[in-house]
Protein backbone atom coordinates (compact mmCIF):
# COMPACT_ATOMS: atom_id res chain seq x y z
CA UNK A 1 -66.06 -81.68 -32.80
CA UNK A 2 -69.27 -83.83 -33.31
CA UNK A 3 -71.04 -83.71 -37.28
CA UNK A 4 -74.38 -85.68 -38.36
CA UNK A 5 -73.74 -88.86 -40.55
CA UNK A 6 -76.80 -89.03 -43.09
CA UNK A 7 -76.86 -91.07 -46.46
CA UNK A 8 -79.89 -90.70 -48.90
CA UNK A 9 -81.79 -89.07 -46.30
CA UNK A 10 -81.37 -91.38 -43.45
CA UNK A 11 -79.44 -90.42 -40.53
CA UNK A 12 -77.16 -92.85 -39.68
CA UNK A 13 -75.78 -91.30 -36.40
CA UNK A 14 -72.99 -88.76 -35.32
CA UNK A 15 -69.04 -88.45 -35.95
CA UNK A 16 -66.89 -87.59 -33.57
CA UNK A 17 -63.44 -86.59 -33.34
CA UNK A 18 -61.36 -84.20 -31.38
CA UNK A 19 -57.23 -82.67 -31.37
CA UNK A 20 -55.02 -82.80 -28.03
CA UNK A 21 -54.38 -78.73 -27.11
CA UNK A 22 -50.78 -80.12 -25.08
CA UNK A 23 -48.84 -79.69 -27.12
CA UNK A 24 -49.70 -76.28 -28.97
CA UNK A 25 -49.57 -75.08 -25.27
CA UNK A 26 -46.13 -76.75 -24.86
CA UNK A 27 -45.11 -75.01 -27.78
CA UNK A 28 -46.51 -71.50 -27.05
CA UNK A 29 -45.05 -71.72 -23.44
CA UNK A 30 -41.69 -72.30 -25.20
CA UNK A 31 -41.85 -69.61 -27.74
CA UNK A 32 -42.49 -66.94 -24.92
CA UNK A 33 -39.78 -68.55 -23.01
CA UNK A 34 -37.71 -67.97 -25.78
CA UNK A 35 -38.97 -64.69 -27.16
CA UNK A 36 -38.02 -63.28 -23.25
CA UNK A 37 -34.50 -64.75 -23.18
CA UNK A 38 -34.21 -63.25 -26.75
CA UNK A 39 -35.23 -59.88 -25.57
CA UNK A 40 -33.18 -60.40 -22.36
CA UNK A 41 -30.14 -60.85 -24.42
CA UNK A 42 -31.13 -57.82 -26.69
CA UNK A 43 -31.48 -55.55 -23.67
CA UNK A 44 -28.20 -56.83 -22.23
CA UNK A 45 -26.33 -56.65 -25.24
CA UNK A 46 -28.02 -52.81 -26.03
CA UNK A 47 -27.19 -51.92 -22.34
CA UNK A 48 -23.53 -53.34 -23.19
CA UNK A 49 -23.36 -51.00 -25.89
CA UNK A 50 -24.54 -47.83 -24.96
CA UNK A 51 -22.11 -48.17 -21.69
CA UNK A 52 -19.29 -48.83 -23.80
CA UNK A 53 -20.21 -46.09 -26.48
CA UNK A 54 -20.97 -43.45 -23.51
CA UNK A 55 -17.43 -44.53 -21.82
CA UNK A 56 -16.19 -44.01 -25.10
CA UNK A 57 -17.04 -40.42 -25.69
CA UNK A 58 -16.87 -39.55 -21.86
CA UNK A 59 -13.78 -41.07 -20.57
CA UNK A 60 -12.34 -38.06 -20.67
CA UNK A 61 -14.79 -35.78 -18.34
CA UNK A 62 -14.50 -37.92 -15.07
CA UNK A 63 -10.77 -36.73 -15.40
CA UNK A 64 -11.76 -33.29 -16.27
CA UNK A 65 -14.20 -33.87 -13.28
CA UNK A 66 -11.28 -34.82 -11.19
CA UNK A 67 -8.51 -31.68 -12.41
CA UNK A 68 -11.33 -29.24 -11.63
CA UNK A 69 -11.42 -30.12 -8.15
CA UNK A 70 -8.07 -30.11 -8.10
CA UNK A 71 -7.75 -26.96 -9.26
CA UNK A 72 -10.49 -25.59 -6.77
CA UNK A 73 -8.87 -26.86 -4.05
CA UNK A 74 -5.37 -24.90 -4.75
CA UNK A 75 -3.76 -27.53 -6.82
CA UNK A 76 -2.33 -25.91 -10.14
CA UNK A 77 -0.74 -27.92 -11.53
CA UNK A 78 -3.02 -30.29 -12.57
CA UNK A 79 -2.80 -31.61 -16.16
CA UNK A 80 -4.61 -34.03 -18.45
CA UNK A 81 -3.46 -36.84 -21.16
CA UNK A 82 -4.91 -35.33 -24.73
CA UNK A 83 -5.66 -39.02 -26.70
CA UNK A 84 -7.14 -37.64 -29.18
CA UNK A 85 -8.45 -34.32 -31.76
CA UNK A 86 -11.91 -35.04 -31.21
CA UNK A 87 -14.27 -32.58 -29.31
CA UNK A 88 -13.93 -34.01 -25.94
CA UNK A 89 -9.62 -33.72 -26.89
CA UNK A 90 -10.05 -30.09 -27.94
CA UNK A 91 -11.82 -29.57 -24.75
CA UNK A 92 -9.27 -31.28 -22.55
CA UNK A 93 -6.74 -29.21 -24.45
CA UNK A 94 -8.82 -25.74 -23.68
CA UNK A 95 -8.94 -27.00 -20.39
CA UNK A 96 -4.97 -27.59 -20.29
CA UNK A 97 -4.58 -23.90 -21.54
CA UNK A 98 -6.67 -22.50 -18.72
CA UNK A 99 -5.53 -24.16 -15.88
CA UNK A 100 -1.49 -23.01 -17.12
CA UNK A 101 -2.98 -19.66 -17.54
CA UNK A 102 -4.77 -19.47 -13.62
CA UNK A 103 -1.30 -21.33 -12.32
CA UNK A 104 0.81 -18.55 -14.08
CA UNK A 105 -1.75 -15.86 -13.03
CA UNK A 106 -1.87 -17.42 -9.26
CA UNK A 107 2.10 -17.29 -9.29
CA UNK A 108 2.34 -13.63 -10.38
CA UNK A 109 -0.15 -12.65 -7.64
CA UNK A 110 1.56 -14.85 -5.25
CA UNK A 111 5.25 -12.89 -6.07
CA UNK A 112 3.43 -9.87 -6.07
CA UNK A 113 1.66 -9.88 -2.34
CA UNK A 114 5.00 -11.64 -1.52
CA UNK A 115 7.12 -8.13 -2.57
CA UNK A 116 4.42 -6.01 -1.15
CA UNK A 117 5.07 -7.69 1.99
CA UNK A 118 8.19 -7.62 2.26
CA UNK A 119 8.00 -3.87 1.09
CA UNK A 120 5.62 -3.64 3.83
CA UNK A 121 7.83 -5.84 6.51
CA UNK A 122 10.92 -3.33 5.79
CA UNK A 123 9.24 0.09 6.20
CA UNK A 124 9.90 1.93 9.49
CA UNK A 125 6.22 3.27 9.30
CA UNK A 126 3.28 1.42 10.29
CA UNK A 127 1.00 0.33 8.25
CA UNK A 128 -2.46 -1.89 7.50
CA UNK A 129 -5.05 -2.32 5.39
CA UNK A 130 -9.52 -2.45 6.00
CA UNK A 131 -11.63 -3.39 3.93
CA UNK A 132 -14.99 -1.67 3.86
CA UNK A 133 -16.59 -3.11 7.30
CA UNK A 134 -13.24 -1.57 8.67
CA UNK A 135 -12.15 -5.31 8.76
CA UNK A 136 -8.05 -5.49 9.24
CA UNK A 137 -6.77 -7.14 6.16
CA UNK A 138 -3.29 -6.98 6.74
CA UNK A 139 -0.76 -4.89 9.64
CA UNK A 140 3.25 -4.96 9.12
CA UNK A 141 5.74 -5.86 11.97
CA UNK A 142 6.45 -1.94 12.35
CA UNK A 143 2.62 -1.29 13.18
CA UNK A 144 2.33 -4.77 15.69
CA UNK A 145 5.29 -3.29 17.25
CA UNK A 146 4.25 -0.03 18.21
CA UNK A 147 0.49 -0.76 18.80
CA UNK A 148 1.87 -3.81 21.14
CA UNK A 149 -0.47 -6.86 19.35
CA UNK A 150 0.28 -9.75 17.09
CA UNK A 151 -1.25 -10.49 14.02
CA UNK A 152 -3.86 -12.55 15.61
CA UNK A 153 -5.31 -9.90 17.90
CA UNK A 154 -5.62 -7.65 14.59
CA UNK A 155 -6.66 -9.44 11.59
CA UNK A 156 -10.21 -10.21 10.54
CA UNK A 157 -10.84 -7.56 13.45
CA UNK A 158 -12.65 -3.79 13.72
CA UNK A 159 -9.02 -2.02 13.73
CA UNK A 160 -11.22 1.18 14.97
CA UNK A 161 -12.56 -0.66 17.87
CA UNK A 162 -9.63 -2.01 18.74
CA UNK A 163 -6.60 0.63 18.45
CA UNK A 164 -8.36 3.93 17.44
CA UNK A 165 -11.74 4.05 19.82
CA UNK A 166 -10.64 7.05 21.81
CA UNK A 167 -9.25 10.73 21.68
CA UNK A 168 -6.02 11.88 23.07
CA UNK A 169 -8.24 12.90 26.28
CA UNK A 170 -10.01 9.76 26.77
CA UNK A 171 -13.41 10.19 24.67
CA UNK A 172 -14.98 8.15 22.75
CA UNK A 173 -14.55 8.77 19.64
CA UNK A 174 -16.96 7.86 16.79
CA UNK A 175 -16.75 5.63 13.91
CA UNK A 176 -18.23 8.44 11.88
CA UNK A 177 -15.78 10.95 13.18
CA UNK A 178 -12.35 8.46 12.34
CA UNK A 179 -10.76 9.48 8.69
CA UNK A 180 -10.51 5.62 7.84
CA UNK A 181 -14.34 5.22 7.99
CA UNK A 182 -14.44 8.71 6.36
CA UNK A 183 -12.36 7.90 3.16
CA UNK A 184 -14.15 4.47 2.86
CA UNK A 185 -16.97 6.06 2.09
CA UNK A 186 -15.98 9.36 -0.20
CA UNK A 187 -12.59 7.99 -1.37
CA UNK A 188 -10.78 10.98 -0.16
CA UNK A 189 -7.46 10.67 0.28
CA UNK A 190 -6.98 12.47 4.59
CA UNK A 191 -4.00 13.27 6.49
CA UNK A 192 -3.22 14.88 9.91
CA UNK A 193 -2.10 14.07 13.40
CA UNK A 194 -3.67 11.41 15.11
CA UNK A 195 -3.91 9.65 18.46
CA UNK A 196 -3.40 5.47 18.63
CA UNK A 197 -3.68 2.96 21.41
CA UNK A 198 -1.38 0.40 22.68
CA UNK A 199 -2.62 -3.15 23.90
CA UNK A 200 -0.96 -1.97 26.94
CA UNK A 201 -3.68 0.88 27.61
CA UNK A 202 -1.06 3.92 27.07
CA UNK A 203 -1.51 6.04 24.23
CA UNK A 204 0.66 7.97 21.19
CA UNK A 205 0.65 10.91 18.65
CA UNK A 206 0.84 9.50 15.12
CA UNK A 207 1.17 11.18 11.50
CA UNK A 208 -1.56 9.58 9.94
CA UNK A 209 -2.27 8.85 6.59
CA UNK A 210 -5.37 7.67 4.74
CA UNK A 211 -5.35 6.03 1.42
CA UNK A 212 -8.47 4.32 -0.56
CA UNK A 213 -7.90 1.26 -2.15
CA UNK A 214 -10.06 1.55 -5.55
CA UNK A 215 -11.35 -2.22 -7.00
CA UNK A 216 -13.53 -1.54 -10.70
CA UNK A 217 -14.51 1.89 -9.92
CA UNK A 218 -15.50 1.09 -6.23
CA UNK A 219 -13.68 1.72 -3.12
CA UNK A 220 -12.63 -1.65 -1.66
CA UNK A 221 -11.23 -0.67 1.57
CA UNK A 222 -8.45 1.68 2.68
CA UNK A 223 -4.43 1.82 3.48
CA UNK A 224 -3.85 3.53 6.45
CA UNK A 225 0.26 4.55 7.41
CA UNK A 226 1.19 6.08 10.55
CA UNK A 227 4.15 7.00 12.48
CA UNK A 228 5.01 7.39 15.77
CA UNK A 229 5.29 11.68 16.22
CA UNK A 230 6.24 11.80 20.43
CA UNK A 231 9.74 12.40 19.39
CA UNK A 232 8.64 15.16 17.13
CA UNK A 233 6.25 16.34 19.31
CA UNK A 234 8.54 17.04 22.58
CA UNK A 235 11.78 18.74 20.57
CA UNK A 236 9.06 20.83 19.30
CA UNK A 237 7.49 21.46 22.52
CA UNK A 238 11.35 22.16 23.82
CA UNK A 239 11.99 24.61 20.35
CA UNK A 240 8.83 26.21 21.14
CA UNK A 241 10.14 26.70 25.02
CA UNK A 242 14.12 27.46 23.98
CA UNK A 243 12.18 30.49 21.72
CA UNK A 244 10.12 32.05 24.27
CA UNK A 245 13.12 31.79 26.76
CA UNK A 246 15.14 33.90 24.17
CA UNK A 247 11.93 36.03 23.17
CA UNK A 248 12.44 36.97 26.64
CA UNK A 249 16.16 37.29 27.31
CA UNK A 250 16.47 39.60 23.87
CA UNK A 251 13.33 41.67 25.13
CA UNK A 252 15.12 42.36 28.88
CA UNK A 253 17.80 43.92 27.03
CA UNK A 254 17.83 47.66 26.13
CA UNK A 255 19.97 47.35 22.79
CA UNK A 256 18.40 46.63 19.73
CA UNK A 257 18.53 42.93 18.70
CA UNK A 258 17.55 41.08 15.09
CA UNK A 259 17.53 37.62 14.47
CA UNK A 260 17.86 36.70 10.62
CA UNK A 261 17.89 33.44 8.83
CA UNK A 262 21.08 32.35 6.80
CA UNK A 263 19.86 35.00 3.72
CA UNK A 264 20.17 38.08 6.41
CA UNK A 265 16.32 37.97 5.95
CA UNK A 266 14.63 39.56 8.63
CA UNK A 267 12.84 37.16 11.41
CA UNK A 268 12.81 38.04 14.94
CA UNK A 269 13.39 41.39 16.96
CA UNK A 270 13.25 42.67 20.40
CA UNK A 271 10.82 45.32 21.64
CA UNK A 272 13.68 47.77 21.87
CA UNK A 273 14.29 47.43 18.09
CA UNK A 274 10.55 48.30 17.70
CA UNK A 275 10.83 51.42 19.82
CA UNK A 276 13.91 52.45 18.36
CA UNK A 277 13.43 52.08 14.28
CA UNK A 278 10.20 52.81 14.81
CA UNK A 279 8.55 50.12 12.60
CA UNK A 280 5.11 50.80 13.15
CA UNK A 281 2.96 49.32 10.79
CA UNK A 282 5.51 48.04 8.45
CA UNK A 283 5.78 44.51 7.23
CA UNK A 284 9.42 44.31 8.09
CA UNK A 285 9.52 40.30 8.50
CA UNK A 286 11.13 38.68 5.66
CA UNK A 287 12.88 41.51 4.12
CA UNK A 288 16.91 42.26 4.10
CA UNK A 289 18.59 45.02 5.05
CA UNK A 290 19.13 46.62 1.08
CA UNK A 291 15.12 46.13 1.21
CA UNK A 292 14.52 47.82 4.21
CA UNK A 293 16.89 50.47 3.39
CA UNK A 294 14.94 51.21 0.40
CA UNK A 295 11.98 51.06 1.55
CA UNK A 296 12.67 53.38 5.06
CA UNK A 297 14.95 56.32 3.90
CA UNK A 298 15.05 57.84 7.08
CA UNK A 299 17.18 54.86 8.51
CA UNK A 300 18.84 54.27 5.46
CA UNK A 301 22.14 54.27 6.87
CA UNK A 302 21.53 52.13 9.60
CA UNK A 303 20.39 49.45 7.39
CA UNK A 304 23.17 49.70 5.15
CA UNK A 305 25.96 49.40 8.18
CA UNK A 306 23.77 46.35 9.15
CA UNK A 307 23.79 44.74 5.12
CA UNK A 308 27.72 45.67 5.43
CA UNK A 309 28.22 43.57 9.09
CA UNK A 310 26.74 41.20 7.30
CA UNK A 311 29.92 40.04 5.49
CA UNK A 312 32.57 37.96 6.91
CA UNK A 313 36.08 37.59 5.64
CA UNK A 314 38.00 34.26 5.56
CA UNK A 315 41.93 34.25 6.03
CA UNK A 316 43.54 31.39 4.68
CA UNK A 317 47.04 29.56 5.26
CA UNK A 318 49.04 26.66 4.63
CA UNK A 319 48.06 24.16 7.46
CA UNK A 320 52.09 23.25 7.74
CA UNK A 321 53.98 26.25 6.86
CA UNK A 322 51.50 28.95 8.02
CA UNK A 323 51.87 30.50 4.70
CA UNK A 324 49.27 32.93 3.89
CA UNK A 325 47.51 31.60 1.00
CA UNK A 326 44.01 33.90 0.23
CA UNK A 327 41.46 36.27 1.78
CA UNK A 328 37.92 34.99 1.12
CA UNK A 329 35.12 37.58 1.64
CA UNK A 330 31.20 35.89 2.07
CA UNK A 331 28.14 37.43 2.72
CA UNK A 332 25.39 35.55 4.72
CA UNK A 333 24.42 32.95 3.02
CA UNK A 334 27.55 32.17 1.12
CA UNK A 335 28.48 28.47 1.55
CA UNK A 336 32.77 27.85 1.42
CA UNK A 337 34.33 24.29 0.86
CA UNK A 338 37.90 25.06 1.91
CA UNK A 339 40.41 22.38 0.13
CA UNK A 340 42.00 20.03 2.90
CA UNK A 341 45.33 21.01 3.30
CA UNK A 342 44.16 24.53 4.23
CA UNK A 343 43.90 26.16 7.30
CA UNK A 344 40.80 28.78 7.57
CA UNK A 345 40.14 31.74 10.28
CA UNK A 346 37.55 33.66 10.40
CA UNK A 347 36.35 37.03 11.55
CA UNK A 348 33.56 39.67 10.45
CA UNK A 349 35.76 43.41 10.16
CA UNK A 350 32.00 45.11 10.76
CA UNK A 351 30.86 44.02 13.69
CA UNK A 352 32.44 42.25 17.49
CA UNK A 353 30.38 39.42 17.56
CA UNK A 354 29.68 36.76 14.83
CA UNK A 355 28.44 33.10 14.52
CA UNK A 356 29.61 30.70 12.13
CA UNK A 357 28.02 27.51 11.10
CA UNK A 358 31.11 25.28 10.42
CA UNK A 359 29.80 22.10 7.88
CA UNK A 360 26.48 23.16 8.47
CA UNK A 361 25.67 21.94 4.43
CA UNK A 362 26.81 17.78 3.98
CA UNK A 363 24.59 18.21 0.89
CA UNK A 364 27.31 20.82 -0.65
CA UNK A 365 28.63 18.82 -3.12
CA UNK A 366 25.65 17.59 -4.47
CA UNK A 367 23.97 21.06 -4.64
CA UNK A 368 27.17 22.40 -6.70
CA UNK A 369 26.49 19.35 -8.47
CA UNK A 370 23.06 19.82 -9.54
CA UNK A 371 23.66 23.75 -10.07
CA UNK A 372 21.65 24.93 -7.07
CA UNK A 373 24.89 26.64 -5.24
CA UNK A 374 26.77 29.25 -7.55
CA UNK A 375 30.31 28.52 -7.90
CA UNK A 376 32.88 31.21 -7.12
CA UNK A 377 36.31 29.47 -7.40
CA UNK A 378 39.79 31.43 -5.55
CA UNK A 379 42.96 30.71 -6.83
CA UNK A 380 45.40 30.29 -3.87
């Protein structure tokens, strides 16, 4: 800095004089130096702190983090230390509560498909579940067995295409048409004879048997149970054949012949029993002789000797002495349980011929049980 020297108006010259900057630099560099560290240290120390204070009230979630995957991935039992009653304990404790209450719910299921299956595993029937593609969910040993598969050539797969694709004659027949797709879509519950395919290519009648499986209000899939009807099928085929054979013996003869059921209800006659009483347009089927009697006046008496044949007359004797012990009269119908040290003989005094079914009723004593069979006891 330079400043004019003047005394009493004469100008002497110029001062000069001047301050080093060094060390005011020296010093500013130093305070910036230190204002950074400062700052540094601040940061550190604040970064310090919030870690420790978010650890603090999140230590907790990384293992709630953890028992949730556990849980998703099928482990129950998962459970977590409560420290403390803070929010972050009362949600550990929450979470505690739920994951008992999916492990007990998880175990009840599990004991209940476990029953079902081995329900299912026990039954003599076939039987499997679709869901609503027509998807197998599940098949029992009975149905693997008689469709000739294992579970792994059923499950997951179209059951239709698979086991149910064609008719008893060889055509195709229609997923529309089949009464599983049928009562997936209206929820009706279908029954009826069927035809099912073995893995083998051969073929079998079934009873079949279509269920819905309902799932809030909406049909989830279906229950299907079948069983194997050949057996049925040919002694019915061999009744059927047995009755036209004697539909035609009892025709070729020229007496009159009736065939009643075990209440002398009229069932069956011969076309010379037509001719000769004359039925006409009668309703005659059904109907006992005291009906018919009363309802045909004409051959009255002929259907009262008939009611009277009817009867059949039980004589009965000590099985060691030969001791006559009682006379039992029955008319058709009439069910006798003769005591065991008895010996029974019997004979119808109306007519030559008669047929006896001998422990034709195992259910007996249960019926007199229940009050369905009318006692009459005989003192011998």
């Amino acid at each position: 800095v330079a400043f004019p020297v003047e005394v009493l108006g004469q100008h002497y010259g110029h001062v000069h004089y001047g301050l080093s900057l060094t060390f005011l630099d020296a010093a500013r560099h130093d305070l910036l130096i230190q204002g950074a560290l400062i700052a540094l240290i601040e940061l550190v120390l604040s970064s310090l702190m919030l870690f420790a204070v978010g650890y603090w009230l999140t230590r907790h979630l990384a293992y709630l983090t953890e028992a949730s995957s556990n849980i998703a991935a099928g482990n129950y039992k998962t459970r977590l230390p409560v420290a403390n009653n803070d929010e972050v304990g009362q949600l550990t404790t929450n979470f505690q509560r739920m994951a008992e209450a999916i492990e007990s719910r998880i175990t009840e299921l599990a004991d209940q498909f476990s029953r079902q299956k081995t329900i299912f595993s026990a039954l003599g029937e076939g039987i499997y579940g679709s869901d609503k593609s027509g998807l197998c969910t599940f098949i029992n040993p009975a149905a693997l067995a008689m469709l000739g598969l294992t579970e792994e050539e059923v499950l997951g797969l179209d059951s239709h295409h698979i086991f149910h694709h064609s008719h008893a004659d060889g055509r195709h027949f229609p997923v529309s048409e089949c009464p599983v797709s049928r009562t997936c879509h209206d929820g009706l519950r279908r029954s009826g004879e069927d035809w099912l395919w073995r893995k083998d290519g051969s073929g079998f009648p079934v009873m079949l048997t279509v269920t819905p499986i309902h799932h809030e209000q909406e049909i989830d899939g279906t229950i299907v149970a079948f069983r194997d009807i050949t057996q049925i099928r040919r002694a019915t085929e061999d009744l059927r054949d047995s009755r036209d054979r004697l539909i035609a013996f009892t025709n070729a003869l020229p007496d009159i012949v009736v065939i009643k059921d075990d209440q002398s209800r009229w069932q069956t006659i011969n076309q010379a029993a037509e001719q000769i009483l004359s039925f006409g347009g009668l309703h005659w089927q059904g109907k006992t002789n005291i009906e018919l009697a009363a309802l045909r006046p004409e051959f009255a008496e002929f259907h009262q000797l008939a009611a009277a044949s009817d009867e059949i007359a039980w004589d009965c004797a000590d099985k060691n002495t030969g001791k006559p012990m009682a006379r039992v009269i029955m008319k058709a119908g009439d069910m006798a349980a003769m005591p065991a040290y008895c010996r029974h003989q019997g004979y119808s005094p109306k007519r030559s011929m008669l047929l006896v079914w001998e422990n034709g009723s195992p259910n007996l004593v249960y019926e007199i049980q229940k009050g369905e069979a009318p006692e009459v006891p005989v003192q011998f």
